[in-house]
PDB file of N, CA and C in Angstrom:
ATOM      1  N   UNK A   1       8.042  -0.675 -11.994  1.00  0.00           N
ATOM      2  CA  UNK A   1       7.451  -1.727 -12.811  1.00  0.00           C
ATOM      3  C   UNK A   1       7.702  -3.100 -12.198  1.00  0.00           C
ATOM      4  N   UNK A   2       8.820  -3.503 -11.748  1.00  0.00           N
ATOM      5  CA  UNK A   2       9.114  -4.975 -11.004  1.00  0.00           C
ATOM      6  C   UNK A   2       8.393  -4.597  -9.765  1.00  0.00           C
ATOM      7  N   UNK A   3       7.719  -3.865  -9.132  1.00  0.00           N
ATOM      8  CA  UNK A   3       7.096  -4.066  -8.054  1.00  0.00           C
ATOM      9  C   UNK A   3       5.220  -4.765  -8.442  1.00  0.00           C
ATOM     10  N   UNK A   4       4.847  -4.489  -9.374  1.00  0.00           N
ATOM     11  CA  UNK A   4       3.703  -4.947  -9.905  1.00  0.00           C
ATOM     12  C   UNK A   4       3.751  -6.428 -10.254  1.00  0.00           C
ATOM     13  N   UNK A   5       5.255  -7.063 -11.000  1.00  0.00           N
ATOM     14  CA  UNK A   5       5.441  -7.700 -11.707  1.00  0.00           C
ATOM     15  C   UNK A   5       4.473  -9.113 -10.883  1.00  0.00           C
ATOM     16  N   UNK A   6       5.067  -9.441  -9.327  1.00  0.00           N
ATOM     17  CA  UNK A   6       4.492 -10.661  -8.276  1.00  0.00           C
ATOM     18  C   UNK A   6       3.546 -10.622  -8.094  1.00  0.00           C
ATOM     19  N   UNK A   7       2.610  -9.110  -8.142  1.00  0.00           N
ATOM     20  CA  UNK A   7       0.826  -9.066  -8.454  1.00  0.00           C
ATOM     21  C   UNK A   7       0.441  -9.664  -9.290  1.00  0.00           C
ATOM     22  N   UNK A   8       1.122  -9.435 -10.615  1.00  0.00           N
ATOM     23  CA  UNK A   8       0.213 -10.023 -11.928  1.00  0.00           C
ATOM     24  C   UNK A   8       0.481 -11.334 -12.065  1.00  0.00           C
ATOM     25  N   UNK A   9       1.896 -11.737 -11.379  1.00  0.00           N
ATOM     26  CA  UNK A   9       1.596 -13.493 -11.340  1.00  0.00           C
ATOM     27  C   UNK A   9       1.128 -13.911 -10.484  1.00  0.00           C
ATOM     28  N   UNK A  10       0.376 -13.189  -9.490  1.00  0.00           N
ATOM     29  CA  UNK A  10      -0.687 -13.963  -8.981  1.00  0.00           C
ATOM     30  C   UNK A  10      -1.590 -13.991  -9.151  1.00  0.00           C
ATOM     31  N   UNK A  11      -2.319 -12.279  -9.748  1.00  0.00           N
ATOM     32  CA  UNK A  11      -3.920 -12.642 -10.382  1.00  0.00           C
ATOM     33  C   UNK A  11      -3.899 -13.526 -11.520  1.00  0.00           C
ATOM     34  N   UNK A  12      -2.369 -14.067 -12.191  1.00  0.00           N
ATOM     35  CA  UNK A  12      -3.145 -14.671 -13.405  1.00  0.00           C
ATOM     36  C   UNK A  12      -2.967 -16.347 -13.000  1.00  0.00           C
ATOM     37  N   UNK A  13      -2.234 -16.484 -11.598  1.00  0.00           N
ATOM     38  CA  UNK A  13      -2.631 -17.262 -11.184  1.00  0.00           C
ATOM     39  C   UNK A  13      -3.742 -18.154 -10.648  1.00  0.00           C
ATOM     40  N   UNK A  14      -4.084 -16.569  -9.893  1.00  0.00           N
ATOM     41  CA  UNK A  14      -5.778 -17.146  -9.398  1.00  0.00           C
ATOM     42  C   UNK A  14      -7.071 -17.166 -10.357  1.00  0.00           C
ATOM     43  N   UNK A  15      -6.565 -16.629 -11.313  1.00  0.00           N
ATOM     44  CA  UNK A  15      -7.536 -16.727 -12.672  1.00  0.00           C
ATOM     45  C   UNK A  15      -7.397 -17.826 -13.684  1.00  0.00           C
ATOM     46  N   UNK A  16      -6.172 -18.333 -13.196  1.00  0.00           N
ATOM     47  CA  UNK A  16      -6.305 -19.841 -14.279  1.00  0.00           C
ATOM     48  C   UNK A  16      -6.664 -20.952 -13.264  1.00  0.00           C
ATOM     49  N   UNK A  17      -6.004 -20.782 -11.897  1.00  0.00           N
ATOM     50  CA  UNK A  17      -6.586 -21.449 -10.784  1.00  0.00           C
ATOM     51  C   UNK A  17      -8.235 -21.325 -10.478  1.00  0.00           C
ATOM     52  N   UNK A  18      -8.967 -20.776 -10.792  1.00  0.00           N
ATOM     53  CA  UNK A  18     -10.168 -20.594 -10.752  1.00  0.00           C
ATOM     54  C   UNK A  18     -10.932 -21.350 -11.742  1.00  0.00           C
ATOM     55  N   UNK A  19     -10.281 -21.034 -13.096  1.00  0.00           N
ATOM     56  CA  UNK A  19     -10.633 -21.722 -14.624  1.00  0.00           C
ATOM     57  C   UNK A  19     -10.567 -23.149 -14.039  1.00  0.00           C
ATOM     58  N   UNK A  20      -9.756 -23.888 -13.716  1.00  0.00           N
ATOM     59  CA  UNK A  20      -9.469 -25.278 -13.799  1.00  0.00           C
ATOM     60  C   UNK A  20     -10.340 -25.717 -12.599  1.00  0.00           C
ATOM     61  N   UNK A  21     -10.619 -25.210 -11.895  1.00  0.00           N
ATOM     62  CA  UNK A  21     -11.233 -25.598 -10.398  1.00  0.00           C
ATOM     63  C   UNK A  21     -13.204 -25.602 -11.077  1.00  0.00           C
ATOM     64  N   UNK A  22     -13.016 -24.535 -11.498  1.00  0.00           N
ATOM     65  CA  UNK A  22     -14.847 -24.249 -11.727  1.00  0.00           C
ATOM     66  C   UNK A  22     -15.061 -25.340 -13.234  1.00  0.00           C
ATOM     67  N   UNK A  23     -13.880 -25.519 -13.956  1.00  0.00           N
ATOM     68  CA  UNK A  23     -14.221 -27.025 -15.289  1.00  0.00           C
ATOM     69  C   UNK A  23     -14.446 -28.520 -14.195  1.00  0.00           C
ATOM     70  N   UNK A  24     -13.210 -28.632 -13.385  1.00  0.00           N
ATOM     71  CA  UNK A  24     -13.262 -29.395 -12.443  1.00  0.00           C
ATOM     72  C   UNK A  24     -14.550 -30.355 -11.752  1.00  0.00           C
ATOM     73  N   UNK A  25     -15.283 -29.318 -11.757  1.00  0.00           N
ATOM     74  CA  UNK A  25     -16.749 -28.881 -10.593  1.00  0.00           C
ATOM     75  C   UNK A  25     -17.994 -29.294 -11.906  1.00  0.00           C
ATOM     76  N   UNK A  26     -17.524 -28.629 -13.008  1.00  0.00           N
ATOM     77  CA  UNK A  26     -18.578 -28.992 -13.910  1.00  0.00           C
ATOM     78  C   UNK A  26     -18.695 -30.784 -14.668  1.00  0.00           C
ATOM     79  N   UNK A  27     -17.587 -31.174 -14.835  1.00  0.00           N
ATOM     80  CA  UNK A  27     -16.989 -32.338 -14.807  1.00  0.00           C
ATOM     81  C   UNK A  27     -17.980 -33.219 -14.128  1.00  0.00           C
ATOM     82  N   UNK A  28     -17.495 -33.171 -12.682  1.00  0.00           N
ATOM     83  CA  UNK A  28     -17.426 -33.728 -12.049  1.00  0.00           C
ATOM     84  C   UNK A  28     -19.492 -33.794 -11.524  1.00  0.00           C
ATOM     85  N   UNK A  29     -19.600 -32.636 -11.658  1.00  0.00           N
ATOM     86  CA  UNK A  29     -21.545 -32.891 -11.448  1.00  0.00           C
ATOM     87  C   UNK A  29     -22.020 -33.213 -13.434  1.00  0.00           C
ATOM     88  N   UNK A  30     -21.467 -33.366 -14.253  1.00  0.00           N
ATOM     89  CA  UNK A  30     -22.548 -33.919 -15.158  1.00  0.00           C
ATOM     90  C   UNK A  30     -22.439 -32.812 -16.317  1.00  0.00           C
ATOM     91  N   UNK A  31     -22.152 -31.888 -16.229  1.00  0.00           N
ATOM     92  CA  UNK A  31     -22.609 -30.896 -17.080  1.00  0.00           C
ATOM     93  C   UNK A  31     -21.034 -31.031 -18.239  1.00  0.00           C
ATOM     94  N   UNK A  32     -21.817 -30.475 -19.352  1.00  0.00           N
ATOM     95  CA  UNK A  32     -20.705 -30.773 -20.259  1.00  0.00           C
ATOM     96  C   UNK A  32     -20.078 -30.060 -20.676  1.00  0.00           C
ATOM     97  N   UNK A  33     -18.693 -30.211 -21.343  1.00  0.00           N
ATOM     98  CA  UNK A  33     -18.121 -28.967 -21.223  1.00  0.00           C
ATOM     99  C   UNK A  33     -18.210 -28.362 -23.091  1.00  0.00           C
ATOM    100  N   UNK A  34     -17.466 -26.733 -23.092  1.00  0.00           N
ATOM    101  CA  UNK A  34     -18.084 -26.515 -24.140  1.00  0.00           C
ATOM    102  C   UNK A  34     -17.149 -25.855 -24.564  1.00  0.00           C
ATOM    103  N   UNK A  35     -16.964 -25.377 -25.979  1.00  0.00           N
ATOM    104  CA  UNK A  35     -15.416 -24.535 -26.162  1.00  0.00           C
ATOM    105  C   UNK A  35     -15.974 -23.133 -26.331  1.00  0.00           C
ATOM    106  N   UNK A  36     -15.325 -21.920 -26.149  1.00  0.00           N
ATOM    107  CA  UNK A  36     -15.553 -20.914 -26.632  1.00  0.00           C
ATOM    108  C   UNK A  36     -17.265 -20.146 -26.993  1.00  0.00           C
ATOM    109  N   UNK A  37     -17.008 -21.129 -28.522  1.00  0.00           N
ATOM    110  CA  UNK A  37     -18.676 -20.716 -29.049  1.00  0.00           C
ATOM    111  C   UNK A  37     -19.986 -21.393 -28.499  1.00  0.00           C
ATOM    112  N   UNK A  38     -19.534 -22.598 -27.449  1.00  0.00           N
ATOM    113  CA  UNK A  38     -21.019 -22.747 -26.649  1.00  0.00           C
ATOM    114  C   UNK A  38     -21.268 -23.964 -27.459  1.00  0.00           C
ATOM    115  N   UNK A  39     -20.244 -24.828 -28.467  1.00  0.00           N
ATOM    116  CA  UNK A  39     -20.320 -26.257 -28.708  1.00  0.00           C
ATOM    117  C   UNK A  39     -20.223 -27.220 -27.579  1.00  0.00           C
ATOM    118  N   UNK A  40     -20.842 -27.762 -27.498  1.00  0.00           N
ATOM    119  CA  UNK A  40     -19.806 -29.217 -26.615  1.00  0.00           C
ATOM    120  C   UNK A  40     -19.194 -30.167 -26.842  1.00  0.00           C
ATOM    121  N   UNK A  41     -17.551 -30.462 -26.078  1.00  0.00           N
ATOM    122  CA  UNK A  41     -16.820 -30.481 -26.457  1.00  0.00           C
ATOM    123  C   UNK A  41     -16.136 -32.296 -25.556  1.00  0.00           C
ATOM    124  N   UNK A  42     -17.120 -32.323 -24.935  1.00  0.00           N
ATOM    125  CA  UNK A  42     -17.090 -33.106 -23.673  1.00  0.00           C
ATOM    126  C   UNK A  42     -18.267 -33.398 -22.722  1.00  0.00           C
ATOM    127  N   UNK A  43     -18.599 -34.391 -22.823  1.00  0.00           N
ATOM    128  CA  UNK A  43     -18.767 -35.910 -23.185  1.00  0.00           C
ATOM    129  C   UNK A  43     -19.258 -35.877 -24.677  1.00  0.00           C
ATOM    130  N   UNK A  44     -18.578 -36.440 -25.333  1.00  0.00           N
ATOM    131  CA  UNK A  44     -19.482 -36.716 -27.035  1.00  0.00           C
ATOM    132  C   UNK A  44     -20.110 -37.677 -27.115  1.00  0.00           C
ATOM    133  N   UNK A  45     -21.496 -37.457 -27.777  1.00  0.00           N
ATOM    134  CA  UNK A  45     -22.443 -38.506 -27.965  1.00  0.00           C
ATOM    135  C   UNK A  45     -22.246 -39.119 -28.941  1.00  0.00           C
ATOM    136  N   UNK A  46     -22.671 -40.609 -28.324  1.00  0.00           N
ATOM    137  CA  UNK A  46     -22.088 -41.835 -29.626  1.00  0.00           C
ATOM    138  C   UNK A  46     -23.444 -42.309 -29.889  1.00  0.00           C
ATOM    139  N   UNK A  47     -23.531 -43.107 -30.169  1.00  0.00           N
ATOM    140  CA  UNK A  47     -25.192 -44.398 -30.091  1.00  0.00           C
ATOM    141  C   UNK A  47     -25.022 -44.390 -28.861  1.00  0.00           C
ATOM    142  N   UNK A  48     -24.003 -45.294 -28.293  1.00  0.00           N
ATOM    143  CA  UNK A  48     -23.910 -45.680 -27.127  1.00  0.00           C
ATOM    144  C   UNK A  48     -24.962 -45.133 -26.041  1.00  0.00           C
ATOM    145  N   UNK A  49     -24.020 -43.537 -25.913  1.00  0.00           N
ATOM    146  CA  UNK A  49     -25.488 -42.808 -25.002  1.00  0.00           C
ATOM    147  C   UNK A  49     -26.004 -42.505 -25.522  1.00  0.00           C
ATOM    148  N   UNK A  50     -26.829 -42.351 -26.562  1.00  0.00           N
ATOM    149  CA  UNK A  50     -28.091 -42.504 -27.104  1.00  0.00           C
ATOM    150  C   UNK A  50     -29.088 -43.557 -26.771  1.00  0.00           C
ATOM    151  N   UNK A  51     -28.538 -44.831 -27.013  1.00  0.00           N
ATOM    152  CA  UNK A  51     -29.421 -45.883 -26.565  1.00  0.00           C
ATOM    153  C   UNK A  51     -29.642 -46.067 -25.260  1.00  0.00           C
ATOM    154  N   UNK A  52     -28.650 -45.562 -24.055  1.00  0.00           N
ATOM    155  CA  UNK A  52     -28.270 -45.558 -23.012  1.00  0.00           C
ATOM    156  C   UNK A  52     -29.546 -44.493 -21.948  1.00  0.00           C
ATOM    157  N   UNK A  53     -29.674 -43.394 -22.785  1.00  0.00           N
ATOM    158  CA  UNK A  53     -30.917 -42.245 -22.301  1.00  0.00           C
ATOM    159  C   UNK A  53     -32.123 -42.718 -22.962  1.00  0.00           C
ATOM    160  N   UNK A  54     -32.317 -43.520 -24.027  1.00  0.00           N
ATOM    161  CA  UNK A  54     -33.183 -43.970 -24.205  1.00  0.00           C
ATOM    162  C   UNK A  54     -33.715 -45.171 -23.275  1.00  0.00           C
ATOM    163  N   UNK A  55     -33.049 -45.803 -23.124  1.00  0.00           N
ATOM    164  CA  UNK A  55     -33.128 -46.856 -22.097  1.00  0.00           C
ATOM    165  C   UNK A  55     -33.657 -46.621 -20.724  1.00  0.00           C
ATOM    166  N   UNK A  56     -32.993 -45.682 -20.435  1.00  0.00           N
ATOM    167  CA  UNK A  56     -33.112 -44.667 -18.938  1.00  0.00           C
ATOM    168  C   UNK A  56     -34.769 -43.845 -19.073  1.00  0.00           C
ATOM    169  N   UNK A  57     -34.789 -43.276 -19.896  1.00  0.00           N
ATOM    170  CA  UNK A  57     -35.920 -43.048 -20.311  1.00  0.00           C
ATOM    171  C   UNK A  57     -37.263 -43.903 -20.222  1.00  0.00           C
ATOM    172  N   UNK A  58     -37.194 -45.027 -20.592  1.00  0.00           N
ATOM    173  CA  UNK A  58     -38.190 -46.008 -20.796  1.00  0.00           C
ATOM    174  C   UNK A  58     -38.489 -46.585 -19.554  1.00  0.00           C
ATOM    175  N   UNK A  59     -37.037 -47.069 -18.455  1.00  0.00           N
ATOM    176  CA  UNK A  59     -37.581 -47.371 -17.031  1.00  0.00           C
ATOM    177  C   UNK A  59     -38.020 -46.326 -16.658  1.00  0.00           C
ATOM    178  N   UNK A  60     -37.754 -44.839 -16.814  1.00  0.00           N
ATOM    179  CA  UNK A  60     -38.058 -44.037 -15.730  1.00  0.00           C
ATOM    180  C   UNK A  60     -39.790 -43.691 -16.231  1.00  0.00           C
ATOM    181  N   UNK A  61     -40.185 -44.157 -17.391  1.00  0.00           N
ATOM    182  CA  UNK A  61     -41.216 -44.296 -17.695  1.00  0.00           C
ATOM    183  C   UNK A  61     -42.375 -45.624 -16.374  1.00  0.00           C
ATOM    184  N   UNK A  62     -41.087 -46.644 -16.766  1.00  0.00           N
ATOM    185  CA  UNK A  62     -41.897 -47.786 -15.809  1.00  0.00           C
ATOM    186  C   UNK A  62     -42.084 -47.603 -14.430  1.00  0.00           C
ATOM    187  N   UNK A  63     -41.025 -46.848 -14.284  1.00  0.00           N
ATOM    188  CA  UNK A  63     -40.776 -46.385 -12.183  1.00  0.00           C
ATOM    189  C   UNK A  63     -42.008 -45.472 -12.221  1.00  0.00           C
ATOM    190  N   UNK A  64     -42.098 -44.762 -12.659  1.00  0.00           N
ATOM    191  CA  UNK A  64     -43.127 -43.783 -12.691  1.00  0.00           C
ATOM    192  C   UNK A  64     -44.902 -44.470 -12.760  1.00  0.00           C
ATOM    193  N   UNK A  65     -44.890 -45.415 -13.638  1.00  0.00           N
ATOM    194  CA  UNK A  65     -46.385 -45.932 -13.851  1.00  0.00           C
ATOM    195  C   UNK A  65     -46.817 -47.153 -12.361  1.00  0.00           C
ATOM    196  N   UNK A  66     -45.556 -47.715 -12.566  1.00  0.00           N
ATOM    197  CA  UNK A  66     -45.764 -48.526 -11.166  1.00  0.00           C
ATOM    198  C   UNK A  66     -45.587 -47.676  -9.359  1.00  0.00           C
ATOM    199  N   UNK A  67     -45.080 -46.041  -9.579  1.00  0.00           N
ATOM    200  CA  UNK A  67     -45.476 -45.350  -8.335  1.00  0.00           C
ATOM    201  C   UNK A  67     -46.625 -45.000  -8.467  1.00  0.00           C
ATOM    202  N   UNK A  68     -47.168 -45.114  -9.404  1.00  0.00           N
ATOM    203  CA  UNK A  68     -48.745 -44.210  -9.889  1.00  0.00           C
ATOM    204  C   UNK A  68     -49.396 -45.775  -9.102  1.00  0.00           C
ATOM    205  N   UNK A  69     -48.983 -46.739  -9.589  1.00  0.00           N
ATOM    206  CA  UNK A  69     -50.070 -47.784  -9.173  1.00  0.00           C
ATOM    207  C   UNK A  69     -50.034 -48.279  -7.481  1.00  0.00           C
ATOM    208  N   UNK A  70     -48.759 -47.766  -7.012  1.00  0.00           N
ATOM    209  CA  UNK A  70     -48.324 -47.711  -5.776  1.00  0.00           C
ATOM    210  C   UNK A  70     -49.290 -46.662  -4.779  1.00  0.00           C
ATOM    211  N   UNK A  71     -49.103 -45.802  -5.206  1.00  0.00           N
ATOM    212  CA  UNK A  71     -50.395 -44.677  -4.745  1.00  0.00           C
ATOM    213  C   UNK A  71     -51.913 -44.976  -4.767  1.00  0.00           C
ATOM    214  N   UNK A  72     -52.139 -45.638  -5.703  1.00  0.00           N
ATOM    215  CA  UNK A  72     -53.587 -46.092  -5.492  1.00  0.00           C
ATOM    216  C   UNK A  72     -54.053 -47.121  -4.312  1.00  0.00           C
ATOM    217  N   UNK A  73     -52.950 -48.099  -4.655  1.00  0.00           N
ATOM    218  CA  UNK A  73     -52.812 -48.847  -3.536  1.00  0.00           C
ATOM    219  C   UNK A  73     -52.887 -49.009  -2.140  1.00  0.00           C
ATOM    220  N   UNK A  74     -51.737 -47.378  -1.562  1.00  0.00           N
ATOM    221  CA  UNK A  74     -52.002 -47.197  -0.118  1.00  0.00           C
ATOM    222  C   UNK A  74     -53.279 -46.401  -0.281  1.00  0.00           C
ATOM    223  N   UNK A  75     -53.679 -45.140  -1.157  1.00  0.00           N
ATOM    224  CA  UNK A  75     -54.969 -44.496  -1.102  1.00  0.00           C
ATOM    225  C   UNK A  75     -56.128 -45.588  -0.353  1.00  0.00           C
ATOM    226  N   UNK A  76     -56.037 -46.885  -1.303  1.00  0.00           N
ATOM    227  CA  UNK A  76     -57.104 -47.760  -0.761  1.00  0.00           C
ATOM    228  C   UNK A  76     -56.697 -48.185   0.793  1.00  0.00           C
ATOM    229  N   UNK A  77     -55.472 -48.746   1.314  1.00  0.00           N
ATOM    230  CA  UNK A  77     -55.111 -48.977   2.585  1.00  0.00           C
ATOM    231  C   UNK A  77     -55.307 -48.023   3.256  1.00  0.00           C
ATOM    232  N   UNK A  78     -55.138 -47.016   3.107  1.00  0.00           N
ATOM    233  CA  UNK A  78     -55.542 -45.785   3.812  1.00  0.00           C
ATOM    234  C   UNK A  78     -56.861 -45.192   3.985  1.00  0.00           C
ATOM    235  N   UNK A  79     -57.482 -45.908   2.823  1.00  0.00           N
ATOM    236  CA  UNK A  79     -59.001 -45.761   3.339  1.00  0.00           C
ATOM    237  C   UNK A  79     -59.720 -46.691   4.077  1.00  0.00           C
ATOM    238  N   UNK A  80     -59.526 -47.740   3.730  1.00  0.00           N
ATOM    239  CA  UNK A  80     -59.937 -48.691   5.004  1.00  0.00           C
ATOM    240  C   UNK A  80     -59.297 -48.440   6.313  1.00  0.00           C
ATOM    241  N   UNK A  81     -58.454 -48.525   6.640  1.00  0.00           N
ATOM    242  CA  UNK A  81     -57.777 -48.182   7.834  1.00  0.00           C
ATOM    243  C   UNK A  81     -58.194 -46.589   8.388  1.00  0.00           C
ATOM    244  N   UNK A  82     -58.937 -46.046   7.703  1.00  0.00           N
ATOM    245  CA  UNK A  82     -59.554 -44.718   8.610  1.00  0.00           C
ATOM    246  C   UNK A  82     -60.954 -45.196   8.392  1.00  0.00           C
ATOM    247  N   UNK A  83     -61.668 -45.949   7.924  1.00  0.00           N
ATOM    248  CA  UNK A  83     -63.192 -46.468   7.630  1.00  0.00           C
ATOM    249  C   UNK A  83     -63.732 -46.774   9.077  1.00  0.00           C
ATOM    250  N   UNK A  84     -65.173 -46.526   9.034  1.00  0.00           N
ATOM    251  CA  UNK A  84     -65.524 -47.319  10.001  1.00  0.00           C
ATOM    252  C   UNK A  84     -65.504 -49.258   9.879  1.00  0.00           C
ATOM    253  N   UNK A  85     -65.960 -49.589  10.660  1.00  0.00           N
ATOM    254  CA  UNK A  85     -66.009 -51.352  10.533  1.00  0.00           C
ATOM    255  C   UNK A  85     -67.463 -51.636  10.249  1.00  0.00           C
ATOM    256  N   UNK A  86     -68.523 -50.629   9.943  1.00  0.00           N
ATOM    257  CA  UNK A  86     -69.603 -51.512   9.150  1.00  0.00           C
ATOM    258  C   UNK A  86     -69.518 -51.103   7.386  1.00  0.00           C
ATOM    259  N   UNK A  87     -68.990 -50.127   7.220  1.00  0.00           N
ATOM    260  CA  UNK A  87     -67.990 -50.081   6.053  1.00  0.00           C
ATOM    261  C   UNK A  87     -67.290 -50.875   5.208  1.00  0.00           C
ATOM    262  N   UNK A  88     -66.231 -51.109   6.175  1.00  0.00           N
ATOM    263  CA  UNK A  88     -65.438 -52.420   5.823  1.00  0.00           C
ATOM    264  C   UNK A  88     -65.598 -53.409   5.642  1.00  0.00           C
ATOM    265  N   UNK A  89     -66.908 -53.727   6.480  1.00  0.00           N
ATOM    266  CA  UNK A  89     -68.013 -55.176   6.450  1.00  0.00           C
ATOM    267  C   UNK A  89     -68.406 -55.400   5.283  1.00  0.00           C
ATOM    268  N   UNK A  90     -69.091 -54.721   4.614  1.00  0.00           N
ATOM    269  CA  UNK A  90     -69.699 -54.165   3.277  1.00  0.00           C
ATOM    270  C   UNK A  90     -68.985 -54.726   2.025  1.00  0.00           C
ATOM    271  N   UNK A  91     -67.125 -53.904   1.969  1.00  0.00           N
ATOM    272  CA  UNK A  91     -66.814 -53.879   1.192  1.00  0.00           C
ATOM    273  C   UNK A  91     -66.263 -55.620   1.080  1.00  0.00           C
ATOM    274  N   UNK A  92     -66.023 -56.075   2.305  1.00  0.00           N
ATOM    275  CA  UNK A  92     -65.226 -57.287   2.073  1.00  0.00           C
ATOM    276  C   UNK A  92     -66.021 -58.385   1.945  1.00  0.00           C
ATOM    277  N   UNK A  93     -67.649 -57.981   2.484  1.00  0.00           N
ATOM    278  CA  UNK A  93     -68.613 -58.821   1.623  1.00  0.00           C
ATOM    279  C   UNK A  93     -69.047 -58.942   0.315  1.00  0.00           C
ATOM    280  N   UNK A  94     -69.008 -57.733  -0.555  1.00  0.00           N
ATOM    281  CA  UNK A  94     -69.453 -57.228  -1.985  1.00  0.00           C
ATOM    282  C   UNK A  94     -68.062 -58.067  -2.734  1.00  0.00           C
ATOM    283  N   UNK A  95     -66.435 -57.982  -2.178  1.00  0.00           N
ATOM    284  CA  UNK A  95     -65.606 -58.813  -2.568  1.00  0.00           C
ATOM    285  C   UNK A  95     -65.751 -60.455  -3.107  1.00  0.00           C
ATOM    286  N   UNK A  96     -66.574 -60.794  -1.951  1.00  0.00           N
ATOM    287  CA  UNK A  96     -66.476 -62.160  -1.408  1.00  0.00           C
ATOM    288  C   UNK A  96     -67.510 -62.861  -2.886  1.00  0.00           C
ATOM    289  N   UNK A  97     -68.797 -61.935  -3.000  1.00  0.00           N
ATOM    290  CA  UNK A  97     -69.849 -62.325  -3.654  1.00  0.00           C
ATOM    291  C   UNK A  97     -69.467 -62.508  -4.990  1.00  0.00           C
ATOM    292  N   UNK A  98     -69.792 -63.033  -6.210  1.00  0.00           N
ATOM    293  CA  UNK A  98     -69.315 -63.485  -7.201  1.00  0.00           C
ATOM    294  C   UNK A  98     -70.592 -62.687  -8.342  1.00  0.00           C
ATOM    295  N   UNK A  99     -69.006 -61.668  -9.344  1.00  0.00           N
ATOM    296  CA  UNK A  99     -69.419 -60.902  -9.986  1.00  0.00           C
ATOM    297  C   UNK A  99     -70.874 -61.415 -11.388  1.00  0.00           C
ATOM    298  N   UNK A 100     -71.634 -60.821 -11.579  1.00  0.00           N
ATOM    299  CA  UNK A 100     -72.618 -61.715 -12.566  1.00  0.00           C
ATOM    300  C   UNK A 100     -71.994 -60.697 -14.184  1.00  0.00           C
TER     301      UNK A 100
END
């Protein structure tokens, strides 16, 4: 029986050493932690981050509408710049002329 005994303090070593290393890891990328029944237990939401993802939310709304308008943009640079030049003539004359 004492010959087993230095096995089992090490698997329950490497099994609590494992526990703390893989919370560690979750921590540390974002994810939250949870007890037992799959509550979370860590980070608790206040207003704070509430208003905080809302916030985040709303620019990533704006980043998003102004890459949309970004894309149109080179689309057009990118079409002139592969156009021919009586094309281009055209368009930067129809510019020039004053809308009725």
């Amino acid at each position: 029986m004492s010959q087993f005994f230095p096995l089992a303090v090490i698997m329950a070593a490497i099994g609590v050493g494992g526990w703390v290393f893989t919370t560690w890891l979750r921590i540390k990328n974002g994810y939250p932690l949870e007890n037992s029944w799959g509550k979370p237990i860590y980070p608790k939401q206040n207003d704070e981050t509430i208003e905080r993802v809302k916030l985040l939310t709303q620019e990533n709304a704006q980043l998003r509408a102004e890459l949309g308008s970004i894309k149109d943009r080179l689309a057009t640079v990118e079409r002139i710049v592969t156009d021919d030049s009586h094309r281009l003539t055209q368009e930067i004359e129809a510019l020039r002329l004053p809308k009725n």
